[in-house]
Each structure stands twice: as C-alpha cells, then as structure tokens.
N, C-alpha and C. Protein backbone atom coordinates (compact mmCIF):
# COMPACT_ATOMS: atom_id res chain seq x y z
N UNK A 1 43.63 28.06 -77.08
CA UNK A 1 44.05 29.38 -77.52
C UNK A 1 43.40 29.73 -78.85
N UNK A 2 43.04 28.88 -79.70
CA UNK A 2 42.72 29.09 -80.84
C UNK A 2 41.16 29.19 -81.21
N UNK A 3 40.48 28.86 -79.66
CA UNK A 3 39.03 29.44 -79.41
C UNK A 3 39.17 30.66 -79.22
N UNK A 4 40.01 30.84 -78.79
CA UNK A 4 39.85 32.43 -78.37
C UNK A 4 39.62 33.24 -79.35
N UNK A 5 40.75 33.36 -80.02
CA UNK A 5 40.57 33.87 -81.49
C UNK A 5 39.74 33.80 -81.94
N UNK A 6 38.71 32.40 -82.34
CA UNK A 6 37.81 32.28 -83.29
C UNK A 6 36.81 32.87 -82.66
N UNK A 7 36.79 33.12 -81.32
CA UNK A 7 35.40 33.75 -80.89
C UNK A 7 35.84 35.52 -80.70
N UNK A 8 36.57 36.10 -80.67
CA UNK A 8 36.83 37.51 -80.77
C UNK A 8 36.97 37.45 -82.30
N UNK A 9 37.43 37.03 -83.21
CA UNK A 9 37.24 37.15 -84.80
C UNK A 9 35.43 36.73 -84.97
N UNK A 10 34.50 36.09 -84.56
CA UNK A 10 33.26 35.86 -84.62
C UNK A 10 32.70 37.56 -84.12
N UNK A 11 33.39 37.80 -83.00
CA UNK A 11 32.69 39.16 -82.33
C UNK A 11 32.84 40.20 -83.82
N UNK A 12 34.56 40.17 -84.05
CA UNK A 12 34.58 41.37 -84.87
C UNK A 12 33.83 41.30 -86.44
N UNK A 13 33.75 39.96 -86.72
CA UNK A 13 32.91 39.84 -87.87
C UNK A 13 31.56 40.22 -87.42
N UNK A 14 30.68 39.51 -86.46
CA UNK A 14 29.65 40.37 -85.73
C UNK A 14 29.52 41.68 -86.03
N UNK A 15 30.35 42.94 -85.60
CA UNK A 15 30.49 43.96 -85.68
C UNK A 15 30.11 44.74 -86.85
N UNK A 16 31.29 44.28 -88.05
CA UNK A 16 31.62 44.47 -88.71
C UNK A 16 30.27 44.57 -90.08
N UNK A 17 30.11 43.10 -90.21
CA UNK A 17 28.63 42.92 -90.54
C UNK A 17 27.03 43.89 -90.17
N UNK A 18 27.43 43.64 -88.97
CA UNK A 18 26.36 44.81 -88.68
C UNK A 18 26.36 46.39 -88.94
N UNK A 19 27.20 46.43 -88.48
CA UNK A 19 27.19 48.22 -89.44
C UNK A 19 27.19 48.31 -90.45
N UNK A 20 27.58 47.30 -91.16
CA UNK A 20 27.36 47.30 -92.85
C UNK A 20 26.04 47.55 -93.22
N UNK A 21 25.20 46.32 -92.43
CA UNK A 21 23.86 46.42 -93.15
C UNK A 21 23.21 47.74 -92.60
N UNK A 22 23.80 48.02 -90.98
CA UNK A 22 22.67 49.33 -90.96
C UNK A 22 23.25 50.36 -91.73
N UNK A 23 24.01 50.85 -91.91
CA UNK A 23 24.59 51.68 -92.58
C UNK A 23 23.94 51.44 -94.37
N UNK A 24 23.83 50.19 -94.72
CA UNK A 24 23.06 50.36 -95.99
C UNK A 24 21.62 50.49 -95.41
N UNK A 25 21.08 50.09 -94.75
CA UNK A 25 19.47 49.86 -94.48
C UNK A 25 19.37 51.64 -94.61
N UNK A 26 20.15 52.42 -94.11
CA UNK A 26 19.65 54.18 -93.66
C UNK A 26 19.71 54.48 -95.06
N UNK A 27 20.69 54.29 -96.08
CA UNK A 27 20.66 55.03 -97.12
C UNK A 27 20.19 54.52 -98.16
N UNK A 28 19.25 53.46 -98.14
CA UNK A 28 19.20 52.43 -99.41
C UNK A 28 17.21 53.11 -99.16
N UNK A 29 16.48 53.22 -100.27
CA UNK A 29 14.97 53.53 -100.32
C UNK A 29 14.49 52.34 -100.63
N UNK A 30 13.26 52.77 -100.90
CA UNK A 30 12.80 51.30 -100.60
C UNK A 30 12.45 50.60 -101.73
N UNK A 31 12.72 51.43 -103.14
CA UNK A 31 13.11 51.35 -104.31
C UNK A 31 14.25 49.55 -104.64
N UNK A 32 15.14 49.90 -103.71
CA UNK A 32 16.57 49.42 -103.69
C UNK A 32 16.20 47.84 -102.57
N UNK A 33 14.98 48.23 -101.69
CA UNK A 33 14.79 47.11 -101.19
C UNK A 33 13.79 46.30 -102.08
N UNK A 34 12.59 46.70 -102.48
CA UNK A 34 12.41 45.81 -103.68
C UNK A 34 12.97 45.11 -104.13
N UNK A 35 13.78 45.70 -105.25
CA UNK A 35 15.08 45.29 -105.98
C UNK A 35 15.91 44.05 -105.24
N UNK A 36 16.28 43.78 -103.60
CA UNK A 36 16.82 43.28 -103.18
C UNK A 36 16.00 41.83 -103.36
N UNK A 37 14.61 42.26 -102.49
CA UNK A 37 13.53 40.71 -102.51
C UNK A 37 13.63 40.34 -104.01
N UNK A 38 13.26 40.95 -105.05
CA UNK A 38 13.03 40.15 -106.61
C UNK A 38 14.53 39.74 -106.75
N UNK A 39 15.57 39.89 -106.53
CA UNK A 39 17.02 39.60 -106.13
C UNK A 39 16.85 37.95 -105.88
N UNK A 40 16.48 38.42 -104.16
CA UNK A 40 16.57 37.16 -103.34
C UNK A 40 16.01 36.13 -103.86
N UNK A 41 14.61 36.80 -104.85
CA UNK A 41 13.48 35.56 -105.11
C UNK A 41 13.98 34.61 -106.36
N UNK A 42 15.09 35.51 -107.19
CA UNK A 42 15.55 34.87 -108.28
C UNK A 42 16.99 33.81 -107.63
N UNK A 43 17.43 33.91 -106.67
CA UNK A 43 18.58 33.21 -105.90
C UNK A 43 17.48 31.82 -105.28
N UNK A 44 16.68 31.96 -105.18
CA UNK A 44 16.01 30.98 -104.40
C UNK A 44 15.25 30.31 -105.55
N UNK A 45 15.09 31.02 -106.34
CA UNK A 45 14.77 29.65 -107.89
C UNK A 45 15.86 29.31 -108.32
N UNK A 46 17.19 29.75 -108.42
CA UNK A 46 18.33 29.08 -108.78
C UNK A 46 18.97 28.36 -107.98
N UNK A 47 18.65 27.99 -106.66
CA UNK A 47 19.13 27.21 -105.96
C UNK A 47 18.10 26.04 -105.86
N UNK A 48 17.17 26.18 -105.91
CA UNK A 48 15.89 24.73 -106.44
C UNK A 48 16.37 24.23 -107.65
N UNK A 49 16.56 25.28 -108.77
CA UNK A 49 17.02 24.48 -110.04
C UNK A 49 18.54 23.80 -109.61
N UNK A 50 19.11 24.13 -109.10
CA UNK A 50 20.48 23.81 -108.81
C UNK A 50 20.61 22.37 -108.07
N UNK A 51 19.44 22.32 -107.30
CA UNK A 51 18.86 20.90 -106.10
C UNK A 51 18.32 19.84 -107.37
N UNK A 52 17.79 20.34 -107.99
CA UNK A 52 17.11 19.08 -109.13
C UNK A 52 17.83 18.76 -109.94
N UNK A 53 18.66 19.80 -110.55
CA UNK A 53 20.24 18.64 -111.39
C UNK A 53 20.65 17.97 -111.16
N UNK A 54 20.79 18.32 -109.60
CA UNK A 54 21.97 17.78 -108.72
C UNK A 54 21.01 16.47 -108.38
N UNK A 55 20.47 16.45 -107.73
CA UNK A 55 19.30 15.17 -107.29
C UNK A 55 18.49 14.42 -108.69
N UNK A 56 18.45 15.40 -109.44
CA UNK A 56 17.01 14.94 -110.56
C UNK A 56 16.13 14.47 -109.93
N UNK A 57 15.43 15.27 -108.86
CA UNK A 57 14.20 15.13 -108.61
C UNK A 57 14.10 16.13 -107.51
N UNK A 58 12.71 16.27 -107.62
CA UNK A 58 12.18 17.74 -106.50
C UNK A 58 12.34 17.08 -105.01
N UNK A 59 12.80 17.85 -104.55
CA UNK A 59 12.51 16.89 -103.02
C UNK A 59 11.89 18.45 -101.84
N UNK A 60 11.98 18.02 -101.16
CA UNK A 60 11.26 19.08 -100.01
C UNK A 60 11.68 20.63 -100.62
N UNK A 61 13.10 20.13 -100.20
CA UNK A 61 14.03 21.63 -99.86
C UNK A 61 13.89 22.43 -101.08
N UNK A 62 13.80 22.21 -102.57
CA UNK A 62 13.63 22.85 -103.49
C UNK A 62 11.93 23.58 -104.26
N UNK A 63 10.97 22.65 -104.12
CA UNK A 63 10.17 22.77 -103.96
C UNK A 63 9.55 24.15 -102.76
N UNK A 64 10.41 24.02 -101.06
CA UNK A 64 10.13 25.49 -100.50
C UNK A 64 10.47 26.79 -101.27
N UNK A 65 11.79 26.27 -102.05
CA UNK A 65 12.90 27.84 -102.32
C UNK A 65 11.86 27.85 -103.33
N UNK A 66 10.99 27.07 -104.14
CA UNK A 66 10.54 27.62 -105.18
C UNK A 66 9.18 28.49 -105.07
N UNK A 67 8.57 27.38 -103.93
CA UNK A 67 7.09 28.65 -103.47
C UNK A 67 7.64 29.73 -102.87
N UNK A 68 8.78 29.89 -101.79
CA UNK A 68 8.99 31.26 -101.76
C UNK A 68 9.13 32.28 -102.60
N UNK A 69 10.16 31.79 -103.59
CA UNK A 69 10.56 32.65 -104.36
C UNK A 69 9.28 32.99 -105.35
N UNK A 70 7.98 32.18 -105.75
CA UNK A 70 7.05 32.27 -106.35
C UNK A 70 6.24 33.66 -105.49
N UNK A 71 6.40 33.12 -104.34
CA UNK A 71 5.48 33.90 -103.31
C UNK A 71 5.74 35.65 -103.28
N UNK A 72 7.21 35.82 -103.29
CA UNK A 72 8.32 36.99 -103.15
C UNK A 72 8.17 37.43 -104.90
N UNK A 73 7.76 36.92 -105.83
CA UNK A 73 8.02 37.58 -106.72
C UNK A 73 6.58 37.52 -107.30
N UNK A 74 5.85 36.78 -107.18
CA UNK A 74 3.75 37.69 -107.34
C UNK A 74 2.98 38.04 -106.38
N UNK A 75 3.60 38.18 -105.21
CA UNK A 75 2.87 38.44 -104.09
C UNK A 75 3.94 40.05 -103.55
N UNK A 76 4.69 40.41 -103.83
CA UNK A 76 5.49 41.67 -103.70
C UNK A 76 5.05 42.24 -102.01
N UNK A 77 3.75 42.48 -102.39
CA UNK A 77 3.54 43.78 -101.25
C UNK A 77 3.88 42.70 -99.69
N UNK A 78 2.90 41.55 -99.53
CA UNK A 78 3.28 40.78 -98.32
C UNK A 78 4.51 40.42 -97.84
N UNK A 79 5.67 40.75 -98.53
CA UNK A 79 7.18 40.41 -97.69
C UNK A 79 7.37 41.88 -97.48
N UNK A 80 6.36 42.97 -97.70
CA UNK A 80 6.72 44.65 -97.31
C UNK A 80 6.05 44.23 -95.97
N UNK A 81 4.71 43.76 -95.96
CA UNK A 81 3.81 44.32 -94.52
C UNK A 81 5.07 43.20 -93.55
N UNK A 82 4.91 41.98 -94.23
CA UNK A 82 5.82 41.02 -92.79
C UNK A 82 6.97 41.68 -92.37
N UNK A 83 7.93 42.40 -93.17
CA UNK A 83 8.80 42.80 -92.54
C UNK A 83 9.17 44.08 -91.27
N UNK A 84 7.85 44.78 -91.13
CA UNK A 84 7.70 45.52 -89.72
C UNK A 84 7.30 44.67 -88.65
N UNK A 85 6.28 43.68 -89.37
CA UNK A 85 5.41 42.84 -88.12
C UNK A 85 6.24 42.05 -87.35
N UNK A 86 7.22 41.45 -88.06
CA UNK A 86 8.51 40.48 -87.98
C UNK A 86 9.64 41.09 -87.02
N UNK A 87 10.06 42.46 -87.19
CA UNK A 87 10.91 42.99 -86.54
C UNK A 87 9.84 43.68 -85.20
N UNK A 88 9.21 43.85 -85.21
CA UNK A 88 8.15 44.42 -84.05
C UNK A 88 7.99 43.05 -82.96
N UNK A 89 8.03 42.03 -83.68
CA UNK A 89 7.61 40.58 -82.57
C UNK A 89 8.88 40.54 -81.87
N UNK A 90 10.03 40.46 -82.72
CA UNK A 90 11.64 40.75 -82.44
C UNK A 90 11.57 41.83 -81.05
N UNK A 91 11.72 43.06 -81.47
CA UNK A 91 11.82 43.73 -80.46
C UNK A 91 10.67 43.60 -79.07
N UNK A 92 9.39 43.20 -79.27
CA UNK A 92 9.02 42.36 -78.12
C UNK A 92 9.69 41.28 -77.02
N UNK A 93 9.91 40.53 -78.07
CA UNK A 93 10.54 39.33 -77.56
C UNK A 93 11.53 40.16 -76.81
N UNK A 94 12.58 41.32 -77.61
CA UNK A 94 14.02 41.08 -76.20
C UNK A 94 13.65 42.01 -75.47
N UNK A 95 12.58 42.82 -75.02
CA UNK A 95 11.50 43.62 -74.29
C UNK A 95 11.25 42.65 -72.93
N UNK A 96 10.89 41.72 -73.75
CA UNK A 96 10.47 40.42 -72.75
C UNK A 96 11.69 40.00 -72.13
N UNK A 97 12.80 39.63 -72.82
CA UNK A 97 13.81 38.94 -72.06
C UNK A 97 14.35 40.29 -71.33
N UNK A 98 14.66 41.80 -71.31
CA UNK A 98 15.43 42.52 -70.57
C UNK A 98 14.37 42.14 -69.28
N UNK A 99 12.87 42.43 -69.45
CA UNK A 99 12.26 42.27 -68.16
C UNK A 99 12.40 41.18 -67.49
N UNK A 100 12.80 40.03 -67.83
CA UNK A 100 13.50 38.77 -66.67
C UNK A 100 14.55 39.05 -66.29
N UNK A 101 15.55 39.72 -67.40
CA UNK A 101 17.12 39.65 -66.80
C UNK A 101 16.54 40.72 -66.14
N UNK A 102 16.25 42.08 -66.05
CA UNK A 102 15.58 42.94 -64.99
C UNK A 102 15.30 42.30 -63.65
N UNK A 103 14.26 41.60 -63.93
CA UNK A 103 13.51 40.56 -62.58
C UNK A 103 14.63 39.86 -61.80
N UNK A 104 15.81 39.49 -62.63
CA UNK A 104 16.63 38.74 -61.80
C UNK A 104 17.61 39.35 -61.19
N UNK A 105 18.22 40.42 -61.90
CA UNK A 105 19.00 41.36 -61.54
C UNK A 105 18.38 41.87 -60.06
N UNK A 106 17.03 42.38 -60.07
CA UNK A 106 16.67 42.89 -58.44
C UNK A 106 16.96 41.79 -57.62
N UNK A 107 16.57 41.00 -58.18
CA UNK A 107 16.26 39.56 -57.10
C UNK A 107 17.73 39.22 -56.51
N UNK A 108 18.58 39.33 -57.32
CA UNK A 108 20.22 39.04 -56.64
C UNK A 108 20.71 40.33 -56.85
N UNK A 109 20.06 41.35 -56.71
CA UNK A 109 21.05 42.71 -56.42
C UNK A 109 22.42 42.89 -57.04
N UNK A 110 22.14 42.42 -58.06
CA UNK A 110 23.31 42.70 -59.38
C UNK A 110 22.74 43.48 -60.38
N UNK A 111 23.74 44.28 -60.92
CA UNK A 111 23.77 45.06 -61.97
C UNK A 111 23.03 46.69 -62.31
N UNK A 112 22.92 46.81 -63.51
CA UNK A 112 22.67 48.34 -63.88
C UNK A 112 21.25 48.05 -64.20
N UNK A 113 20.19 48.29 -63.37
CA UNK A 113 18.55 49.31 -63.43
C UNK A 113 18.50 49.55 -64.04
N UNK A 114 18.77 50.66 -64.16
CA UNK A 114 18.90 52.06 -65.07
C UNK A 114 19.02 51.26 -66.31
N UNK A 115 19.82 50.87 -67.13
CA UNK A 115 20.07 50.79 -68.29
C UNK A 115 19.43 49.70 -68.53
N UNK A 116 19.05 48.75 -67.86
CA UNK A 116 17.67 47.55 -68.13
C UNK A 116 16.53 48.20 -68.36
N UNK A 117 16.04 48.78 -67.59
CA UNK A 117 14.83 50.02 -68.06
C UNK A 117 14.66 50.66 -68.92
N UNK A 118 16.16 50.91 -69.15
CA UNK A 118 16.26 51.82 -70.61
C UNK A 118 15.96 51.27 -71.62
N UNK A 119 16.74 49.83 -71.70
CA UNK A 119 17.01 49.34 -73.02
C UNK A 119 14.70 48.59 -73.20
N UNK A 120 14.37 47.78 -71.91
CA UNK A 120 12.50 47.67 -72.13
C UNK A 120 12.31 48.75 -72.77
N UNK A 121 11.71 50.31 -72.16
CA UNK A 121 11.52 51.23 -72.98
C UNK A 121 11.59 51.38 -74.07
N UNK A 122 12.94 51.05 -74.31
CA UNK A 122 13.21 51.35 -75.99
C UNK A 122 12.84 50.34 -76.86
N UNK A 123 12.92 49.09 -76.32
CA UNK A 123 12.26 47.75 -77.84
C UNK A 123 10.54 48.03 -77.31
N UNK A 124 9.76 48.73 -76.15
CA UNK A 124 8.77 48.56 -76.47
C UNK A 124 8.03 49.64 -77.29
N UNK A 125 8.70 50.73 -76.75
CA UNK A 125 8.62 51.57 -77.74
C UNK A 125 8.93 51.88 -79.44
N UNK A 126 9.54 50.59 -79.83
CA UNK A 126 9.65 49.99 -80.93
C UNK A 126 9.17 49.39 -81.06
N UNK A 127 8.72 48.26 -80.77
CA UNK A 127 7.93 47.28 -80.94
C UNK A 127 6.54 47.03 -81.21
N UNK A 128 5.73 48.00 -80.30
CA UNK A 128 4.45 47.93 -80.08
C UNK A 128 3.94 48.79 -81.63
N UNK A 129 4.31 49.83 -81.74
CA UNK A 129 3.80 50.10 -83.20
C UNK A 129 3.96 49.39 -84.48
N UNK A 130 5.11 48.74 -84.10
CA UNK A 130 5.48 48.22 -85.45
C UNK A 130 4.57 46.96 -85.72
N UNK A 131 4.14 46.52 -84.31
CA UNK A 131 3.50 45.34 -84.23
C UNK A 131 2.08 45.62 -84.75
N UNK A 132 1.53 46.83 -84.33
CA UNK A 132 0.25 47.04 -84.50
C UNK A 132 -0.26 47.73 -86.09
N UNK A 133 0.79 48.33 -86.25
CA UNK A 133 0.98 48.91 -87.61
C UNK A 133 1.93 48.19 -88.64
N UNK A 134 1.52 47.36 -88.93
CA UNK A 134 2.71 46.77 -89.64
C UNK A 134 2.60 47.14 -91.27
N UNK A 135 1.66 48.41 -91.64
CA UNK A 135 1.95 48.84 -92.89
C UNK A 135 2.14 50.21 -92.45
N UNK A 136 3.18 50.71 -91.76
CA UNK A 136 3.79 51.67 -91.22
C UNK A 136 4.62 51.96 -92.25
N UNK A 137 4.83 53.07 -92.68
CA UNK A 137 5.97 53.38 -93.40
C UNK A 137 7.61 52.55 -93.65
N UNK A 138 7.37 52.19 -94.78
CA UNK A 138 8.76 51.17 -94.49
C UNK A 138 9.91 52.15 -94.68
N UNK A 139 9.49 53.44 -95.06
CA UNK A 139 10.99 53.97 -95.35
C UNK A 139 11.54 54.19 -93.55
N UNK A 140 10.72 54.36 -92.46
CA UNK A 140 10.73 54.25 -91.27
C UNK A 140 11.17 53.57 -90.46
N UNK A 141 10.63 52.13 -91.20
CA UNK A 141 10.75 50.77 -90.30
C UNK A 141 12.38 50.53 -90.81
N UNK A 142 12.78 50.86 -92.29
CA UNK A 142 14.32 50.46 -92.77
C UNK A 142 15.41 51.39 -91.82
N UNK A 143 15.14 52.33 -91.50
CA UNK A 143 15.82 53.54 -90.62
C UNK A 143 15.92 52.90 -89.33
N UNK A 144 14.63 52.40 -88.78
CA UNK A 144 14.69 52.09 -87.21
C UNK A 144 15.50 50.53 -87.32
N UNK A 145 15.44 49.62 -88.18
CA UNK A 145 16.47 48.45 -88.50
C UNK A 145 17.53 48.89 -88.98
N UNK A 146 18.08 49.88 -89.12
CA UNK A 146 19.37 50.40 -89.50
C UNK A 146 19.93 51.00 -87.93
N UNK A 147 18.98 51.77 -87.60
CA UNK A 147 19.86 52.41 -86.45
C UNK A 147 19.85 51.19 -85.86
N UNK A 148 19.11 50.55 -85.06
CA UNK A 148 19.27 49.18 -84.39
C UNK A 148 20.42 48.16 -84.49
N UNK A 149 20.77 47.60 -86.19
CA UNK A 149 21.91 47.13 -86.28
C UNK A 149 23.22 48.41 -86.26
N UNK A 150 23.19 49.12 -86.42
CA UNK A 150 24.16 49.82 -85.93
C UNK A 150 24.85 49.91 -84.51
N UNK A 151 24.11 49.83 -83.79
CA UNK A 151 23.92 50.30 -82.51
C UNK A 151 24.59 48.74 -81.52
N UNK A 152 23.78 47.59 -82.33
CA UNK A 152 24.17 46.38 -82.00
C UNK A 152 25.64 46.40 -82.58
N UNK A 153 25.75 46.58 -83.54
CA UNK A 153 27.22 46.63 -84.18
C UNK A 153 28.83 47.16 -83.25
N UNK A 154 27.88 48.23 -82.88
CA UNK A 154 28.74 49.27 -81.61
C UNK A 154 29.09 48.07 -80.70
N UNK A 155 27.96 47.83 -80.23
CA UNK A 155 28.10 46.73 -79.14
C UNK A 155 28.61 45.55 -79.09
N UNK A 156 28.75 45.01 -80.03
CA UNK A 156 29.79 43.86 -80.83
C UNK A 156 31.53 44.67 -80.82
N UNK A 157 31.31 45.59 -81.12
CA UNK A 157 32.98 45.85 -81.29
C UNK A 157 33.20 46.33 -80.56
N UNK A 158 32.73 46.46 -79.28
CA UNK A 158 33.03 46.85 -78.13
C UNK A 158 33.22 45.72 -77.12
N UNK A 159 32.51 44.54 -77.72
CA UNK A 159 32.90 43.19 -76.91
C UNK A 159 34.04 43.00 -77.35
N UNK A 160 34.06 42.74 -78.64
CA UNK A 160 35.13 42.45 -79.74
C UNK A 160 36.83 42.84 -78.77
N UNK A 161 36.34 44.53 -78.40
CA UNK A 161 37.93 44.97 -77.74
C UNK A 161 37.80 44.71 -76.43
C-alpha cells in the first residue's frame, strides 16, 4: 500500500516539477539563463572544493565538477549551442521510440494511430531543426523546452489522477 503512494506522490511531484520549470523556461530570457550556467558553474566548484576537504585529495569526481565548471564559466557560448543540439537528439530519440511503439501497435492492433502519428510529427518537427541548427535562436529553443515540459507536466498530473 505504501508503494502506491510513493509512486502517485513520484507522479505528482513529476507534475508539479515540470510546470515549474516550463513555466520559468517561457518567461525567464536568456539573460537569466546565463546567469543560471555561471550559477551552476560556481555550485560545481564548490562541490569539488567541498570533495577535497572532505577527502584531502583530488580524486576523479572533483577534478570533473572542476573542468566543467572551468569549461561553463570560459567557454560560455558552447553550453548555449549544446543546449538545442542536446534537446533536438532528445526529441529524435522519442520520434524514434513513438515509431516502434507505432510499429507495434499495428502489428497487434492495439491502440490510438492517430495520436502516435501525431505525437512522431511533432518531436520530428522539433527535432530536426534543432538538430541541424543548433545556434537557432535560444530565446526559441527556451520556449519550445518550456512548452514541452509543460505539456509533459499535464501529462504527469493526469497520470497522477
């Protein structure tokens, strides 16, 4: 009984979470996403420094957080271009998986067509530009990852009930 719960409280946190971020991703510029990476990049040198007190000595794991965060904070523009290219491979990929669950769905004459078709269409029609253009407008690419987690969000709290 107490799976149950934890997995409908997982859904509604699911949910919940997700509209958050799309709901910030639509109204936040890209000003504010900057701001977020030099953020992140300073959390990821304080958690390396935090690994070497604790250890007194560099070991793998601190040493990564530190080239990232090196990487994220003199290299700026390359965590802008990866992040269309990144979400463009994404929406491929579940492009790819609707067309099997598609493929299988005919094959055992289960389920909704229609809305398998729909949903290919739509990540490839997302996908393929973002993939090819991956210095596409990010104020664009933050909008189309906003409506997206939104949308997933819907769909979470609709499992959720």
């Amino acid at each position: 009984m107490l799976d149950l719960y934890v997995k409908q409280f997982s859904f509604f946190l699911t949910a919940f979470c997700s509209l958050f971020i799309g709901f910030f991703l639509l109204v936040q510029n890209i000003n504010l996403y900057t701001f977020s990476l030099k953020l992140f990049a300073f959390f990821l040198t304080f958690c390396a420094l935090w690994l070497f007190l604790k250890k007194k000595t560099f070991d793998g794991k601190s040493l990564i957080h530190l080239c990232a965060a090196f990487f994220i904070l003199f290299f700026p523009k390359i965590p802008l271009a990866l992040l269309p290219l990144s979400i463009g491979i994404y929406f491929l990929i579940l492009a790819t998986i609707c067309i099997l669950d598609l493929y299988l769905s005919v094959k055992n004459h289960v389920g909704n067509y229609f809305f398998l078709t729909l949903k290919i269409f739509f990540y490839f029609f997302l996908g393929i530009p973002l993939l090819f253009s991956p210095l596409w407008n990010l104020k664009y690419v933050l909008i189309v990852l906003g409506l997206y987690c939104i949308l997933f969000g819907i769909y979470s709290f609709f499992v959720f009930l």
